[in-house]
Each structure stands twice: as structure tokens, then as C-alpha cells.
N, C-alpha and C. Protein backbone atom coordinates (compact mmCIF):
# COMPACT_ATOMS: atom_id res chain seq x y z
N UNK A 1 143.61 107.33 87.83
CA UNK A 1 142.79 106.40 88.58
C UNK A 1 141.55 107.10 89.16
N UNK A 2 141.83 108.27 89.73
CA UNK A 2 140.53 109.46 90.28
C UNK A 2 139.37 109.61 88.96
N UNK A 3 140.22 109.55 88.03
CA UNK A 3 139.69 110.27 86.83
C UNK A 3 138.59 109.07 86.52
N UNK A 4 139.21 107.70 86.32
CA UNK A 4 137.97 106.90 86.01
C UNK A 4 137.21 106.35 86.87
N UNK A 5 137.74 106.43 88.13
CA UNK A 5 136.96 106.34 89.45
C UNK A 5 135.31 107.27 89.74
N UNK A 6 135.80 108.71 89.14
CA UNK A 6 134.38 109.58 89.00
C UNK A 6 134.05 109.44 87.88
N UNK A 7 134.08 109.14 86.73
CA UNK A 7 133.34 108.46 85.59
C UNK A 7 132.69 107.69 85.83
N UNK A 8 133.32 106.74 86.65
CA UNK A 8 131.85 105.33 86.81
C UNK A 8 131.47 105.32 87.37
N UNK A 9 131.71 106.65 88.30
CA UNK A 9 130.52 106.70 89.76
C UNK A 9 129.33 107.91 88.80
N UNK A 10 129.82 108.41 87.89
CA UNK A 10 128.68 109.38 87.32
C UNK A 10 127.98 108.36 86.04
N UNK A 11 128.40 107.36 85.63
CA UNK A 11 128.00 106.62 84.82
C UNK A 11 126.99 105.72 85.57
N UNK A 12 126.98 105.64 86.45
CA UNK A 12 126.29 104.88 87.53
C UNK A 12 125.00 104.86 87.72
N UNK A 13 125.10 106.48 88.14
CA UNK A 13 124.40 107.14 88.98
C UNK A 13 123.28 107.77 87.96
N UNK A 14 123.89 108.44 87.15
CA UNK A 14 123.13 108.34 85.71
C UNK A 14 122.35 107.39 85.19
N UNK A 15 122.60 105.85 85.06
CA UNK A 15 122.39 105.04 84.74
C UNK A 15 120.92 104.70 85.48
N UNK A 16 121.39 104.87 86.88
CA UNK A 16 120.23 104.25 87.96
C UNK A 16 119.17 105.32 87.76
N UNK A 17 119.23 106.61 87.75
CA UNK A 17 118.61 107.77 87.58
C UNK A 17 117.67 106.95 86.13
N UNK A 18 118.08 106.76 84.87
CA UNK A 18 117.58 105.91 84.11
C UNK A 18 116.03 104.85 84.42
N UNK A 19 116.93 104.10 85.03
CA UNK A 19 116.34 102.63 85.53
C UNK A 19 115.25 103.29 86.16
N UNK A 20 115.12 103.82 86.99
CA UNK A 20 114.47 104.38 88.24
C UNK A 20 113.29 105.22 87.37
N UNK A 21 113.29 106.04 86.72
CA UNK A 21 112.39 106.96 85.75
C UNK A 21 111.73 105.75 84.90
N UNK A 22 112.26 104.38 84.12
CA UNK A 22 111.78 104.04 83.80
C UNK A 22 110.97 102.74 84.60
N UNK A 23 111.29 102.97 85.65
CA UNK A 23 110.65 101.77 86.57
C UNK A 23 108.79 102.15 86.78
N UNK A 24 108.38 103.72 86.44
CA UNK A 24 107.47 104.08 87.15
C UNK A 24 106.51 103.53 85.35
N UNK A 25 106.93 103.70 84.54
CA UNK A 25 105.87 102.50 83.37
C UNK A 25 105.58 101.49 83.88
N UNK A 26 106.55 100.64 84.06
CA UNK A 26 106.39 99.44 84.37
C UNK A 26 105.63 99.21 86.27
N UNK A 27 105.53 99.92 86.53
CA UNK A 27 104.71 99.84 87.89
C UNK A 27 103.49 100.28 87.50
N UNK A 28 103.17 101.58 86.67
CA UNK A 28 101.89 102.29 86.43
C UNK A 28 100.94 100.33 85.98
N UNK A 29 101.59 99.88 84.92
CA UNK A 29 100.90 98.87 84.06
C UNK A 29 100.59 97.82 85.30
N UNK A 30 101.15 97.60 85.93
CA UNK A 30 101.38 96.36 87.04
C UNK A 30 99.96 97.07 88.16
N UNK A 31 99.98 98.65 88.71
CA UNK A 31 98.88 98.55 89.37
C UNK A 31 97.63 98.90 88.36
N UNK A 32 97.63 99.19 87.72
CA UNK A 32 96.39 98.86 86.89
C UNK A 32 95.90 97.74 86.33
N UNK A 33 96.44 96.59 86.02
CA UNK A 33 96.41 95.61 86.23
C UNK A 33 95.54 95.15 87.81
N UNK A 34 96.30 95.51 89.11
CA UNK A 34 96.03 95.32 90.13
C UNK A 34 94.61 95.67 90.50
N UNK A 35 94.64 97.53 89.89
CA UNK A 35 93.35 98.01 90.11
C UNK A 35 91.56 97.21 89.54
N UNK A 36 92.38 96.26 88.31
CA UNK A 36 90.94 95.59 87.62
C UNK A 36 90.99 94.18 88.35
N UNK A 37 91.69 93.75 89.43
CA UNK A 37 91.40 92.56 90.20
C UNK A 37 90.90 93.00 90.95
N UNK A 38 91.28 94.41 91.95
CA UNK A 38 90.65 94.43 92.97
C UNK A 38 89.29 94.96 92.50
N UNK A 39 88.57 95.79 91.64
CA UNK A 39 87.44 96.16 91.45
C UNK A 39 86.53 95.01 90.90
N UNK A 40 86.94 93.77 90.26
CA UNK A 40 86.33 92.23 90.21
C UNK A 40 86.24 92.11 91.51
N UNK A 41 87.14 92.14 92.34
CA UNK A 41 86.84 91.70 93.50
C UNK A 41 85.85 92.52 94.07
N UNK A 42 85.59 93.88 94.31
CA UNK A 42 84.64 94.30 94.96
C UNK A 42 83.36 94.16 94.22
N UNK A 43 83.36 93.63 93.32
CA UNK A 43 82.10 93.63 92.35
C UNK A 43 81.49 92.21 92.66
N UNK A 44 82.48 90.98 92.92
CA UNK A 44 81.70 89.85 93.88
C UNK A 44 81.65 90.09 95.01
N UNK A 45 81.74 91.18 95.86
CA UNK A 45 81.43 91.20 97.01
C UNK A 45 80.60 92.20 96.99
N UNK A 46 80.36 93.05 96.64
CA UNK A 46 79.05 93.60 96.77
C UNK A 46 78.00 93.13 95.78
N UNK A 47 78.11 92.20 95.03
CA UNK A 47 76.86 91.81 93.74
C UNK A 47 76.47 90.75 94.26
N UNK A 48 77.47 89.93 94.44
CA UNK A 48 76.66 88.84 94.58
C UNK A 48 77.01 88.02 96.47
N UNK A 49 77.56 88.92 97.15
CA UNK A 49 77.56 88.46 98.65
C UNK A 49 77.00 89.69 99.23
N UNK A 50 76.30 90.31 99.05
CA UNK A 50 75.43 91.27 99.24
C UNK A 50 76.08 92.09 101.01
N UNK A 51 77.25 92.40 100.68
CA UNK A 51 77.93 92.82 101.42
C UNK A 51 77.95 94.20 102.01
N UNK A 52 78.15 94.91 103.34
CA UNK A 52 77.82 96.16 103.02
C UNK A 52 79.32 96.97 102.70
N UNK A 53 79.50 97.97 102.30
CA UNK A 53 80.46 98.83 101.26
C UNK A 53 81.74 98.51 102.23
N UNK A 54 81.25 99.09 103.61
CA UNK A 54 82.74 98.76 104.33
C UNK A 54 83.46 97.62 104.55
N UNK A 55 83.05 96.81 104.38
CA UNK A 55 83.01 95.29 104.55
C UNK A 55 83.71 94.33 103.48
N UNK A 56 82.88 94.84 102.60
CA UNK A 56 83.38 94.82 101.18
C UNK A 56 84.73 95.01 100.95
N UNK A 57 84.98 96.13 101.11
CA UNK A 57 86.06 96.87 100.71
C UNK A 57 87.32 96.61 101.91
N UNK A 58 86.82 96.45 102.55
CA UNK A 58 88.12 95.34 103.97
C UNK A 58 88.53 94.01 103.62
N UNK A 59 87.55 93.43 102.83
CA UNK A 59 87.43 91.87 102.47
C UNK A 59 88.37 91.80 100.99
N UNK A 60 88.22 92.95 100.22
CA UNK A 60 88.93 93.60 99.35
C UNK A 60 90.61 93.94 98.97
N UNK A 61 90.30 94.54 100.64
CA UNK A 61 91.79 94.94 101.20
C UNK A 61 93.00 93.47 101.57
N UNK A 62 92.34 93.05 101.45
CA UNK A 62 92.94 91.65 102.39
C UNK A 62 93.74 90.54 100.88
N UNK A 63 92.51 91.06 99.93
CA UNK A 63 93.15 89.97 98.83
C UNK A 63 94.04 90.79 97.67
N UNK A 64 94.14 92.18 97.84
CA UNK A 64 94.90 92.68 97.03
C UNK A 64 96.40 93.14 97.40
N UNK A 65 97.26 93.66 96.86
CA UNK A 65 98.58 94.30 96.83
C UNK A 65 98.81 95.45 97.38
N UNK A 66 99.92 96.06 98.16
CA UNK A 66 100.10 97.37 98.17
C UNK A 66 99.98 97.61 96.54
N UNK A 67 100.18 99.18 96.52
CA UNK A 67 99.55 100.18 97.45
C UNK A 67 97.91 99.98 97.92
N UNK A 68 97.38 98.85 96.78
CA UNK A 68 95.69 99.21 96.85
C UNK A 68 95.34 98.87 98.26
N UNK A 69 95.87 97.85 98.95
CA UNK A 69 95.58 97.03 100.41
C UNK A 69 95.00 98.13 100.88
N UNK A 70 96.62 99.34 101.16
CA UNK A 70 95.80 100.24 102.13
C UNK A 70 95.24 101.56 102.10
N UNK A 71 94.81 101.27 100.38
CA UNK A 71 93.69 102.55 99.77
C UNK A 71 92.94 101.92 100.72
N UNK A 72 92.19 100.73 100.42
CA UNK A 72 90.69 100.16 100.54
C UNK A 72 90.77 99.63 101.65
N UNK A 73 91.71 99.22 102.67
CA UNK A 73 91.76 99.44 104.21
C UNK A 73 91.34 100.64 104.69
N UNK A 74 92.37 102.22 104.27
CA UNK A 74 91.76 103.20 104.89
C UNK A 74 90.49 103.45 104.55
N UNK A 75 89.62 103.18 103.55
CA UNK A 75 88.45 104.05 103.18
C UNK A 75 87.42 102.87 103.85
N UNK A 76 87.74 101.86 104.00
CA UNK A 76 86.66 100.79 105.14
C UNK A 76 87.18 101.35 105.94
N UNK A 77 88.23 101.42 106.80
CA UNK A 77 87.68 101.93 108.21
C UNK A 77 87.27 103.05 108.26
N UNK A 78 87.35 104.26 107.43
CA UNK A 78 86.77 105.62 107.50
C UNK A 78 85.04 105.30 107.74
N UNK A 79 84.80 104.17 106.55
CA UNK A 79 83.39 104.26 106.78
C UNK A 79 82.74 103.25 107.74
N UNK A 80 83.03 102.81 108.27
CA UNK A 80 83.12 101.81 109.31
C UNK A 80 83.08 103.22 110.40
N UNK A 81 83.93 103.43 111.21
CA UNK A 81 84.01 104.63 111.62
C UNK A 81 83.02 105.64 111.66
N UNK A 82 82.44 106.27 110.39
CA UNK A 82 81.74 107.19 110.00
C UNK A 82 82.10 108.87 110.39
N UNK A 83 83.37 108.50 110.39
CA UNK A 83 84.33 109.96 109.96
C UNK A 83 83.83 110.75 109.04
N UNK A 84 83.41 110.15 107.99
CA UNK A 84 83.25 111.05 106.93
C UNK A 84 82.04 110.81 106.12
N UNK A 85 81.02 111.89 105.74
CA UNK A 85 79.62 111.59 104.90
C UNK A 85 79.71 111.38 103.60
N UNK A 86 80.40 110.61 103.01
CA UNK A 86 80.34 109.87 101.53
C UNK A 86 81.74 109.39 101.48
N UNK A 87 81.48 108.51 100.67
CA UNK A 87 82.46 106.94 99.75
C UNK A 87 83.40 108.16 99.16
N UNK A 88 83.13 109.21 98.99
CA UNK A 88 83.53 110.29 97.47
C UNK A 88 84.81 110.50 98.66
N UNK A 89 84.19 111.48 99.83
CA UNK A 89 85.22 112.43 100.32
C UNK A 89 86.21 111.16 101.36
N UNK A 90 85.99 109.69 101.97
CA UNK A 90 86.05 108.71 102.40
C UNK A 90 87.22 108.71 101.44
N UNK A 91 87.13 108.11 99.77
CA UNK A 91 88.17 107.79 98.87
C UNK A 91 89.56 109.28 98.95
N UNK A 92 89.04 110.52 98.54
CA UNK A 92 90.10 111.44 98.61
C UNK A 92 90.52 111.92 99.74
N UNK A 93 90.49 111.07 101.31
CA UNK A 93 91.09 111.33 102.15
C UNK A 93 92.41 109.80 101.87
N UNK A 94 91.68 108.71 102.03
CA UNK A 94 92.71 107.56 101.69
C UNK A 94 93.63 107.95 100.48
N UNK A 95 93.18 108.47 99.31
CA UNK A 95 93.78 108.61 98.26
C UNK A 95 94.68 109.53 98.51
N UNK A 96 94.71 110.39 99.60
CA UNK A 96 95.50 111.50 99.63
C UNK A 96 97.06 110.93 100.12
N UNK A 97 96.55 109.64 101.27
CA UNK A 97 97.55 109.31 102.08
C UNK A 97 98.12 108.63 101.62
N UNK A 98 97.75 107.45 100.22
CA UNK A 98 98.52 106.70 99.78
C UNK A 98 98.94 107.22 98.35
N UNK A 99 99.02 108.32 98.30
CA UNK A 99 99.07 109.20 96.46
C UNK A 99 100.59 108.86 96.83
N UNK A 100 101.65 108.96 97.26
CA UNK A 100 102.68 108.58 97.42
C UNK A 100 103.46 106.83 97.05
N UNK A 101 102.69 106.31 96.81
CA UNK A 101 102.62 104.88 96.36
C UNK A 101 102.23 104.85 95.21
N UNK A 102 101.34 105.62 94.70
CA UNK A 102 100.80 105.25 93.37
C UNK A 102 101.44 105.30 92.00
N UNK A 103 101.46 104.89 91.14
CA UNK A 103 101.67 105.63 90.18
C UNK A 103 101.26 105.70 88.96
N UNK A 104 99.63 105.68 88.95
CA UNK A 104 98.66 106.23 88.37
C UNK A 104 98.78 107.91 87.84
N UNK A 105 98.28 107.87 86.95
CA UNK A 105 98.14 108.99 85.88
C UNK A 105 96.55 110.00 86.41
N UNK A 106 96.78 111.22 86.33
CA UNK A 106 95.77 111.33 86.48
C UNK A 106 94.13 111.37 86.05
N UNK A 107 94.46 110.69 85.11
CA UNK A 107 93.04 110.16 84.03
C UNK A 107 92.59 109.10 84.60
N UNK A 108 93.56 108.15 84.91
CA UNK A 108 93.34 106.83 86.17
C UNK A 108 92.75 107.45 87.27
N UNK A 109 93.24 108.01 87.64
CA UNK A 109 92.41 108.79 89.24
C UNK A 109 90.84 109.45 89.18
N UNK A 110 90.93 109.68 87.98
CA UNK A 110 89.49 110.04 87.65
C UNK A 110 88.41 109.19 87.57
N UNK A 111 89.20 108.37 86.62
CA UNK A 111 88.40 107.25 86.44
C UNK A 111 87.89 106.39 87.34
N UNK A 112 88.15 106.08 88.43
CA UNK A 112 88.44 105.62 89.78
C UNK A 112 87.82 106.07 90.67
N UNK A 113 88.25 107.48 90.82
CA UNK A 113 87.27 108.17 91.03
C UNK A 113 85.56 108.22 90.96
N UNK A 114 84.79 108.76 90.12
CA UNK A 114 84.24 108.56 89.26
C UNK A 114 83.51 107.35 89.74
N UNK A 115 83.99 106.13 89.76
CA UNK A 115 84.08 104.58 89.65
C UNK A 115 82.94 104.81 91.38
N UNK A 116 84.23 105.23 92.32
CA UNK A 116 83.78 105.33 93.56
C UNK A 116 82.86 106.16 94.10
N UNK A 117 82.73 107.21 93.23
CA UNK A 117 81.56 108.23 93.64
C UNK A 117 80.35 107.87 93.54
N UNK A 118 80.19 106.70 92.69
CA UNK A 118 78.88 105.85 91.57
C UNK A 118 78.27 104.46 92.86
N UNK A 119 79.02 104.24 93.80
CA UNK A 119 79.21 102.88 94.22
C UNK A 119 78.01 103.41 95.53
N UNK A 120 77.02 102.87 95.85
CA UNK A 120 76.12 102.52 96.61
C UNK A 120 75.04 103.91 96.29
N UNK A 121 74.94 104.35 95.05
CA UNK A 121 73.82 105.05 95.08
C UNK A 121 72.79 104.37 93.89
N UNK A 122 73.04 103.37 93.84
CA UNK A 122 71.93 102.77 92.77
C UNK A 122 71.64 100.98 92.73
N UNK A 123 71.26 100.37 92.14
CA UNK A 123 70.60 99.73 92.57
C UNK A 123 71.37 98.46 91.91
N UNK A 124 71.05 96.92 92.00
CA UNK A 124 72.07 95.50 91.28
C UNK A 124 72.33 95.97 90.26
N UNK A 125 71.51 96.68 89.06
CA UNK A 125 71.53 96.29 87.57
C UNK A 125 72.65 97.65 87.48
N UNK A 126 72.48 98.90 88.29
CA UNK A 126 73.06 99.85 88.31
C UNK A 126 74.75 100.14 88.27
N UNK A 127 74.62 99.03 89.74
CA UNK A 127 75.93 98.32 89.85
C UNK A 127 76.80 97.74 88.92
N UNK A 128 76.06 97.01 88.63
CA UNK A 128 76.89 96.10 87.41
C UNK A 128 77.07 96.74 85.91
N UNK A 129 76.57 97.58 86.01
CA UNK A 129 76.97 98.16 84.58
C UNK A 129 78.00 99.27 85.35
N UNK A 130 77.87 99.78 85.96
CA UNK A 130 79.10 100.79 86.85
C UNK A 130 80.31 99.32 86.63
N UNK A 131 80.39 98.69 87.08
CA UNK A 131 81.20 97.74 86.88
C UNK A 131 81.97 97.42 85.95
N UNK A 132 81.25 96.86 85.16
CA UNK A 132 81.33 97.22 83.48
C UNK A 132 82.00 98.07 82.65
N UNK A 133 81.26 99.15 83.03
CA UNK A 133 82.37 100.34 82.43
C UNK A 133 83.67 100.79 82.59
N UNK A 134 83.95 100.32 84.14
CA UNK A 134 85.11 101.18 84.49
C UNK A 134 86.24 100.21 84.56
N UNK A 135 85.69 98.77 84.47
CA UNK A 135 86.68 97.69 83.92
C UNK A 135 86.76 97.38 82.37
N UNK A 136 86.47 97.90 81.72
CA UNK A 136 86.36 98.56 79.87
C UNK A 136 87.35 99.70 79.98
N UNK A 137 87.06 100.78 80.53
CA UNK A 137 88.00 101.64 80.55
C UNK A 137 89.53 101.49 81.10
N UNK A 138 89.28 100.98 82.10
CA UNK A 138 90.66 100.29 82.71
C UNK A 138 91.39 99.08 82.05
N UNK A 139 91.02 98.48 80.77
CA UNK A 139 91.34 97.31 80.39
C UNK A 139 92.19 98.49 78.85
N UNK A 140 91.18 99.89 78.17
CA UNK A 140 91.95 100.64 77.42
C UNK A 140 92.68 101.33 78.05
N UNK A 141 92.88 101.72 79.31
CA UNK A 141 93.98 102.16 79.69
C UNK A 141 95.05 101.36 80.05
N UNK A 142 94.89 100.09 80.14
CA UNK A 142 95.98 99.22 80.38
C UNK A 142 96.78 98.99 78.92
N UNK A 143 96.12 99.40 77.87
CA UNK A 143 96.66 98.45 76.81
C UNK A 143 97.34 99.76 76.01
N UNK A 144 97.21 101.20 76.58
CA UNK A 144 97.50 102.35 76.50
C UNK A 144 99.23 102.68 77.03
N UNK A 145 99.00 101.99 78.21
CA UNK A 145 100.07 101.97 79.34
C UNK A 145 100.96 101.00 79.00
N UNK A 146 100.80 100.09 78.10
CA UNK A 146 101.52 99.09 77.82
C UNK A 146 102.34 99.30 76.65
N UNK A 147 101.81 100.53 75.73
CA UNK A 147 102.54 101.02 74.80
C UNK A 147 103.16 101.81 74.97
N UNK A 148 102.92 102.67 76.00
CA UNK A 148 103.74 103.71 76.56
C UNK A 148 105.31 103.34 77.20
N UNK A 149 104.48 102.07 77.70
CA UNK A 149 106.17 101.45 78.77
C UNK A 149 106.80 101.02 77.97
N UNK A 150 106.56 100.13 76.55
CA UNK A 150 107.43 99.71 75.82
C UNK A 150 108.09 100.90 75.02
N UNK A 151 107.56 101.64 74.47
CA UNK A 151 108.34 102.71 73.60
C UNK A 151 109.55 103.56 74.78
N UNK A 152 108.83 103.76 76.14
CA UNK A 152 109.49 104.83 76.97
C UNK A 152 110.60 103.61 77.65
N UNK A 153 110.30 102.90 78.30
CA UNK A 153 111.20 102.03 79.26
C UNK A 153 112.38 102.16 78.43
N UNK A 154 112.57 101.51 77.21
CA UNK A 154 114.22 101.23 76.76
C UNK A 154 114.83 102.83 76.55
N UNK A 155 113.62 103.60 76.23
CA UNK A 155 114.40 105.28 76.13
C UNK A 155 115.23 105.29 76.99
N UNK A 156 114.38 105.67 78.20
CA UNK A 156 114.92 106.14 79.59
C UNK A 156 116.00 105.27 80.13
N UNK A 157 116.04 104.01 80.08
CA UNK A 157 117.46 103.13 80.44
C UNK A 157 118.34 103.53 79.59
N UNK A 158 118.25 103.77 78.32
CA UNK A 158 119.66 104.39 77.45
C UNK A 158 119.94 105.27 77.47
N UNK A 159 119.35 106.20 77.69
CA UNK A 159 119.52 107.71 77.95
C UNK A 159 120.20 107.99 79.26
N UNK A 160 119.89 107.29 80.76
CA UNK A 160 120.73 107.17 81.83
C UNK A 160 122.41 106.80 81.32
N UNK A 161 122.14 105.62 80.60
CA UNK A 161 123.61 105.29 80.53
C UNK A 161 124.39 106.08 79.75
N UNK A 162 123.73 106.53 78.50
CA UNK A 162 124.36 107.38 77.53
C UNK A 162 124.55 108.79 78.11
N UNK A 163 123.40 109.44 78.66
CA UNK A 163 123.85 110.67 79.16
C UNK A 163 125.32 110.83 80.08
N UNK A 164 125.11 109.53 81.19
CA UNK A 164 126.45 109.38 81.69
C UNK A 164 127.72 109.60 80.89
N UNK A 165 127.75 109.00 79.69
CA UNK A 165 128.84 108.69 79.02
C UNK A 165 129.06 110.18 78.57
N UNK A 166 128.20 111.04 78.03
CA UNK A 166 128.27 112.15 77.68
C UNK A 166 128.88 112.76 78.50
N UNK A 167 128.45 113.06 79.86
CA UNK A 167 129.00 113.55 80.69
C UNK A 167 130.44 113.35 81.09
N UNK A 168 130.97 112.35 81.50
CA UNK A 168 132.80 111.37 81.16
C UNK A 168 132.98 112.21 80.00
N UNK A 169 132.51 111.93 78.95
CA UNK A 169 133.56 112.43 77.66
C UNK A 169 133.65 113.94 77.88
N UNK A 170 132.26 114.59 78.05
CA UNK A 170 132.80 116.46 78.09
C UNK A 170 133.92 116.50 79.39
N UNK A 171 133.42 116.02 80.35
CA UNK A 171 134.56 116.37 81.53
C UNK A 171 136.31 115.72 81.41
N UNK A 172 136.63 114.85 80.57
CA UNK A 172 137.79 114.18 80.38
C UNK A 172 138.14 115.07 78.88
């Protein structure tokens, strides 16, 4: 009774270990996804409600999801505030605090990056092609991420359960 009692607590546990590894595909795709609403969104609020950056990006905060809410919460109030002299070092202080939520790749972070370093040094037409691009890139990295989760997700759930089982059979 002990004997199959710790089998299915290691079959379990294994299993969830599984689930859990493959949960972070299926989240990566879901905030990237997230990330090209909220950057539409800041792209009608600074293009065409001629908004200023902090403002923007609070107004931003309000219509999107964790984790992004309180990327683009902290980096409006930083600049609101004026803690800090650029959008650049503004983003990798927020980004630092919510890197724990994310689960972006770091090619995503670049990109994003990048995205944010570009944002109030040029002019409407400037804008909008910054816009442009980095929702192009984010639309091939979504469709990147989407192949990744399908091939990896069912791995990693069978491999939890099966490794479990491996484990039961060597120990019995």
C-alpha cells in the first residue's frame, strides 16, 4: 500500500513538474499576443490623441493585462515623476521589477526594447513606422511561438508523466 502510495505521489509530482514547464509556451504566446494590443494601444494614444508619453502609457496601463498593466504603470509613473532621464533607462528599471512575470524570450525583450528606446525621439510619420515595424516583428514572433508551443507543450506533459512512470518502475 506504501509502495503505491509513493508511486503516485512521484507520478504526480512529475507530472505537474510537466504541466508547469509546459505552461510557460503557452503563456509566452498569450503575452505576446498581449504585447501587440497594448502597443496598438499606445500607438492610438500617442498618434492620434496626441497624448504625452506618460499619460499615454497610464491610459495604456489601465486597458491591458498583467504582467503588462504594471510594466506600463511603473514606467508612467517613473516619468511622470521624473526619476529617471529617458523612456530607455525608465523601461529597464520597470522591466527589471516585473521580469519575474514575464515570460518573454530574450529576442522579445529586445525587440521591445528597441521599440521603447525609438518612442518620443522623432516625429508622426517617424512614429508610425516605429509602429509598424515592431508590430511585424511581433506578429513573426508570435507565429514562431506558436510553433514552438505546439511541438514543445505535448513533449513536456508526456515526459512529466512518463518520466514518473520510469521512475515507479526502476524503484519497484
Amino acid at each position: 500500500m506504501l509502495k503505491i502510495l509513493g508511486g503516485l505521489m512521484i507520478i504526480l509530482s512529475t507530472s505537474a513538474m510537466g504541466y508547469l514547464y509546459s505552461f510557460g509556451y503557452k503563456e509566452r504566446v498569450r503575452q505576446i499576443r498581449e504585447l501587440q494590443f497594448c502597443i496598438n494601444s499606445l500607438s492610438s494614444e500617442i498618434l492620434y490623441s496626441s497624448n504625452p508619453l506618460w499619460v499615454a502609457l497610464n491610459n495604456v496601463s489601465k486597458n491591458c493585462s498583467s504582467p503588462f498593466k504594471e510594466l506600463f504603470s511603473k514606467m508612467s509613473n517613473y516619468l511622470k515623476e521624473k526619476k529617471l532621464e529617458s523612456i530607455g533607462e525608465c523601461f529597464n528599471l520597470a522591466f527589471s521589477e516585473c521580469k519575474q512575470n514575464l515570460y518573454l524570450e530574450k529576442e522579445d525583450v529586445e525587440i521591445l526594447n528597441t521599440f521603447i528606446q525609438g518612442l518620443g525621439s522623432s516625429d508622426f510619420e517617424g512614429h508610425k513606422k516605429n509602429f509598424n515595424i515592431v508590430l511585424k516583428k511581433l506578429e513573426g514572433i508570435e507565429k514562431e511561438a506558436e510553433v514552438t508551443k505546439e511541438k514543445n507543450e505535448k513533449l513536456y506533459k508526456y515526459l512529466g508523466v512518463l518520466g514518473g512512470l520510469l521512475i515507479v518502475i526502476i524503484l519497484v
